[in-house]
Protein backbone atom coordinates (compact mmCIF):
# COMPACT_ATOMS: atom_id res chain seq x y z
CA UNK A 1 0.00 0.00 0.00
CA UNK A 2 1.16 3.48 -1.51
CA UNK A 3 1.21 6.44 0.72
CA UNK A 4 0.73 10.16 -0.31
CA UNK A 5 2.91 11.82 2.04
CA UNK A 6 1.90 15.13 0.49
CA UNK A 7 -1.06 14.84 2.81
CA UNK A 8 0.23 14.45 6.47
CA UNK A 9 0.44 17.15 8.85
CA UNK A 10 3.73 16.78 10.75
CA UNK A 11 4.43 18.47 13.89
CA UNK A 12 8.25 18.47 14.62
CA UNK A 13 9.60 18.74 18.07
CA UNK A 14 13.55 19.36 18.64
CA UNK A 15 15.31 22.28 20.47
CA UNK A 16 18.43 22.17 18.87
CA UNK A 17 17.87 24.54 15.53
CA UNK A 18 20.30 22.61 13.02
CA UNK A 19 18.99 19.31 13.88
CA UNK A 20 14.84 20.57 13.62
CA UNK A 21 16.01 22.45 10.07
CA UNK A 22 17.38 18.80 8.68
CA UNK A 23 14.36 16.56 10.44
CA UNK A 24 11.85 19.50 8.22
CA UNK A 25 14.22 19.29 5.33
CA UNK A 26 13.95 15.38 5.37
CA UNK A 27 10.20 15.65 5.58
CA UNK A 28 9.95 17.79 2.70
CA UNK A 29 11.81 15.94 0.86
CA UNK A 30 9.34 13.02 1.47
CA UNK A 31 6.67 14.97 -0.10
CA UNK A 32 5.16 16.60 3.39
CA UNK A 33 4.47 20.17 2.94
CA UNK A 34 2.51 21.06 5.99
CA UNK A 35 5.06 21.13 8.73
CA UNK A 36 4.94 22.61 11.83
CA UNK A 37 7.70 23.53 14.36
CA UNK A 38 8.31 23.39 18.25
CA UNK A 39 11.11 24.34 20.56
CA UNK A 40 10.18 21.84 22.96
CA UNK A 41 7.11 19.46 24.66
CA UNK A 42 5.34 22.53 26.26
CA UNK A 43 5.37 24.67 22.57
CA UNK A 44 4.49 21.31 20.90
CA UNK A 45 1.02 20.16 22.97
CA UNK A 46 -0.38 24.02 22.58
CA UNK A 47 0.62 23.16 18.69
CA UNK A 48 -1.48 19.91 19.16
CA UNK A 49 -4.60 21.75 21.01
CA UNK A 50 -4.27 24.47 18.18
CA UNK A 51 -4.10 22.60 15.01
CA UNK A 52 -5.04 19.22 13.90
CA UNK A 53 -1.89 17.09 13.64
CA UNK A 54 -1.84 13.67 11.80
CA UNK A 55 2.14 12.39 13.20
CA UNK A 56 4.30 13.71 15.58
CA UNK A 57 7.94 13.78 15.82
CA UNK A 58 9.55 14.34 18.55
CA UNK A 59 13.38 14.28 20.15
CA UNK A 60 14.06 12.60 23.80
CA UNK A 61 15.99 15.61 25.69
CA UNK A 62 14.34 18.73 25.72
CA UNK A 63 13.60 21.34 28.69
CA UNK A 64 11.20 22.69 29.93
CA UNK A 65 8.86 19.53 28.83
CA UNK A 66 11.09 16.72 27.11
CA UNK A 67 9.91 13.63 24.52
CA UNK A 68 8.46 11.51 26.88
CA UNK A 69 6.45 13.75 28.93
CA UNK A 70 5.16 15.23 25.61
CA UNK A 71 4.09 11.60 24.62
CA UNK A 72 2.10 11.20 28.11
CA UNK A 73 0.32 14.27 27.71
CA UNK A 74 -0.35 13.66 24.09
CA UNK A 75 -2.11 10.29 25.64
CA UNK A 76 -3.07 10.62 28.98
CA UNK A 77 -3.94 14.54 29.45
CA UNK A 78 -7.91 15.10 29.35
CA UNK A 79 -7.40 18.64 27.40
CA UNK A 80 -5.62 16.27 24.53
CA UNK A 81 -7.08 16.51 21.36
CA UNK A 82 -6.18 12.85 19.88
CA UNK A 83 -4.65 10.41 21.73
CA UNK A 84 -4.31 8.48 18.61
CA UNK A 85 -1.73 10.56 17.54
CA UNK A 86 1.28 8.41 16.08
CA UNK A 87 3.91 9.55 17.79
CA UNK A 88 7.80 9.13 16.61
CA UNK A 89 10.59 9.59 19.14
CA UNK A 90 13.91 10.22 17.71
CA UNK A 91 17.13 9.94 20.09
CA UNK A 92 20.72 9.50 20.38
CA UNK A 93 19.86 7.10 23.14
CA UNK A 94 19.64 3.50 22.50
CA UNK A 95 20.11 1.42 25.15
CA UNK A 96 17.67 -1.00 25.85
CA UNK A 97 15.95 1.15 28.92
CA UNK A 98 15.21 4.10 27.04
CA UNK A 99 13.64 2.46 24.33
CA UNK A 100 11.03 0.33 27.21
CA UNK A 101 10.49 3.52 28.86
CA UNK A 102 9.93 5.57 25.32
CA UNK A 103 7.43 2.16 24.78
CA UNK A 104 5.64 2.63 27.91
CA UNK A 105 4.99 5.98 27.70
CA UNK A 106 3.13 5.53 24.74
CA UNK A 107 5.77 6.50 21.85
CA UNK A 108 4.54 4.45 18.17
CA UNK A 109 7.85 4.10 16.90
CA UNK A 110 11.72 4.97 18.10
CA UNK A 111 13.98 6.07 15.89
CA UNK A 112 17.81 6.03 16.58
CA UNK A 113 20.25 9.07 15.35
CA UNK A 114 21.85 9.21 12.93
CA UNK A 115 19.51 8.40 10.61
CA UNK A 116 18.59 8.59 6.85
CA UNK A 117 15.78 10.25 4.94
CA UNK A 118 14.76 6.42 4.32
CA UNK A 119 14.91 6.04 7.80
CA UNK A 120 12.34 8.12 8.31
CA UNK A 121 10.20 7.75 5.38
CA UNK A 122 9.63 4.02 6.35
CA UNK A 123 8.65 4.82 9.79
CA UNK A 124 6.41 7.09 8.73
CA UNK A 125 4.74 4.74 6.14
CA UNK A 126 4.51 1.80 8.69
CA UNK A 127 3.03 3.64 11.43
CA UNK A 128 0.28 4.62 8.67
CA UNK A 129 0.13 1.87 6.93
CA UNK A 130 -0.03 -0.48 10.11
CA UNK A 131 -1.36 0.87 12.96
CA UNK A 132 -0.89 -0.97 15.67
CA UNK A 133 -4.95 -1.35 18.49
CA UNK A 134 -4.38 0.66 21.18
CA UNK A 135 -4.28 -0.35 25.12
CA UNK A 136 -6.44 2.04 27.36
CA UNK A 137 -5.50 0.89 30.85
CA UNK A 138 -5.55 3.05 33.82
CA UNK A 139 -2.24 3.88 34.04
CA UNK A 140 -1.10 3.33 30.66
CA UNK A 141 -2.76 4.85 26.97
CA UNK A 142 -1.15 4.05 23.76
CA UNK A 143 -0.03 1.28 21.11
CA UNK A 144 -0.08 -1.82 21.48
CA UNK A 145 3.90 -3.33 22.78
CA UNK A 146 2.91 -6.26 20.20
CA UNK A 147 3.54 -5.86 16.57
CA UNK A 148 1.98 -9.40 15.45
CA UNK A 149 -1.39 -10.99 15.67
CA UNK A 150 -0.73 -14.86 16.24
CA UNK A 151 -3.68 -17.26 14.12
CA UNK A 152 -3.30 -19.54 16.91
CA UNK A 153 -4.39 -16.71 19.45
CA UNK A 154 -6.11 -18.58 22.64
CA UNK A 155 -7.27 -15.39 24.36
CA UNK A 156 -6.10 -13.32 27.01
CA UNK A 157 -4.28 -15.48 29.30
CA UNK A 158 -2.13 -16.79 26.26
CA UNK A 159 1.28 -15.48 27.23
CA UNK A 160 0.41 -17.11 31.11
CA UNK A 161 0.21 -20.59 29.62
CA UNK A 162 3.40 -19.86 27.44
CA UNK A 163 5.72 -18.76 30.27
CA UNK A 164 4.65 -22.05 31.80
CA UNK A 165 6.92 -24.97 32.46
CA UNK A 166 5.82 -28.36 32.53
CA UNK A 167 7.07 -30.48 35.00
CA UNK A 168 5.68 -34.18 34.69
């Protein structure tokens, strides 16, 4: 399945100036012409409240409001427009903790710098092209941790009986 990038409306979120110029130049690139820009998570979720956005993406480390706490507003606050919102975190961080906590905050898809303009473009496309249910638990709003659906699914206990050992 094609996608018309030329339709999205991106909202980009990065403090440092160079790297926000290259992520917009990169989405233009792809086709995306409507584009707008935030210094950090604060400027970004009055963006949000202000103007339909289809895709977010967003750096880690930002002050006053960084990444994450952008993504848990973006999902959690009652003043959020869409808590749909695919959200794209982009970091220099990669160890295993920071992409789990990016996860569990509700972030759609992590993205490791440096990166390419394919990169990008094929994040984009799969979190459009395959969006993943959503989880609306009390402490938790967002995508789904699992990527797959299993044909052999035995309902909700099936990862219990998996982590099982038999003994006899």
């Amino acid at each position: 399945m094609s996608f018309q990038f030329d339709k999205l409306h991106v909202l980009v979120v990065e403090d440092t100036i160079p790297m926000r110029k290259l992520i917009v130049a990169v989405l233009g690139a792809l086709g995306i012409k409507k584009i707008v820009q935030a210094k950090d998570g604060e400027q970004a979720f009055q963006e949000i409240k202000n103007t339909p956005i289809d895709l977010v993406i967003t750096d880690w480390l930002m002050e006053p409001v960084n990444g994450i706490e952008l993504t848990k507003m973006i999902r959690m606050n009652d003043d959020s427009p869409n808590r749909f919102t695919p959200i794209i975190m982009i970091t220099g961080y990669n160890a295993l903790k920071r992409v789990e906590d990016a996860r569990d905050a509700g972030v759609t898809e992590f993205l490791i710098k440096p990166f390419t303009a394919n990169d990008i473009g094929k994040r984009i496309a799969y979190t459009i092209n395959k969006p993943r249910d959503f989880i609306d638990a009390p402490d938790f709003f967002g995508p789904d941790r699992r990527r797959i659906n299993l044909p052999n699914y035995k309902g909700p206990f099936r990862r219990e009986a998996e982590n099982r050992i038999d003994m006899t």
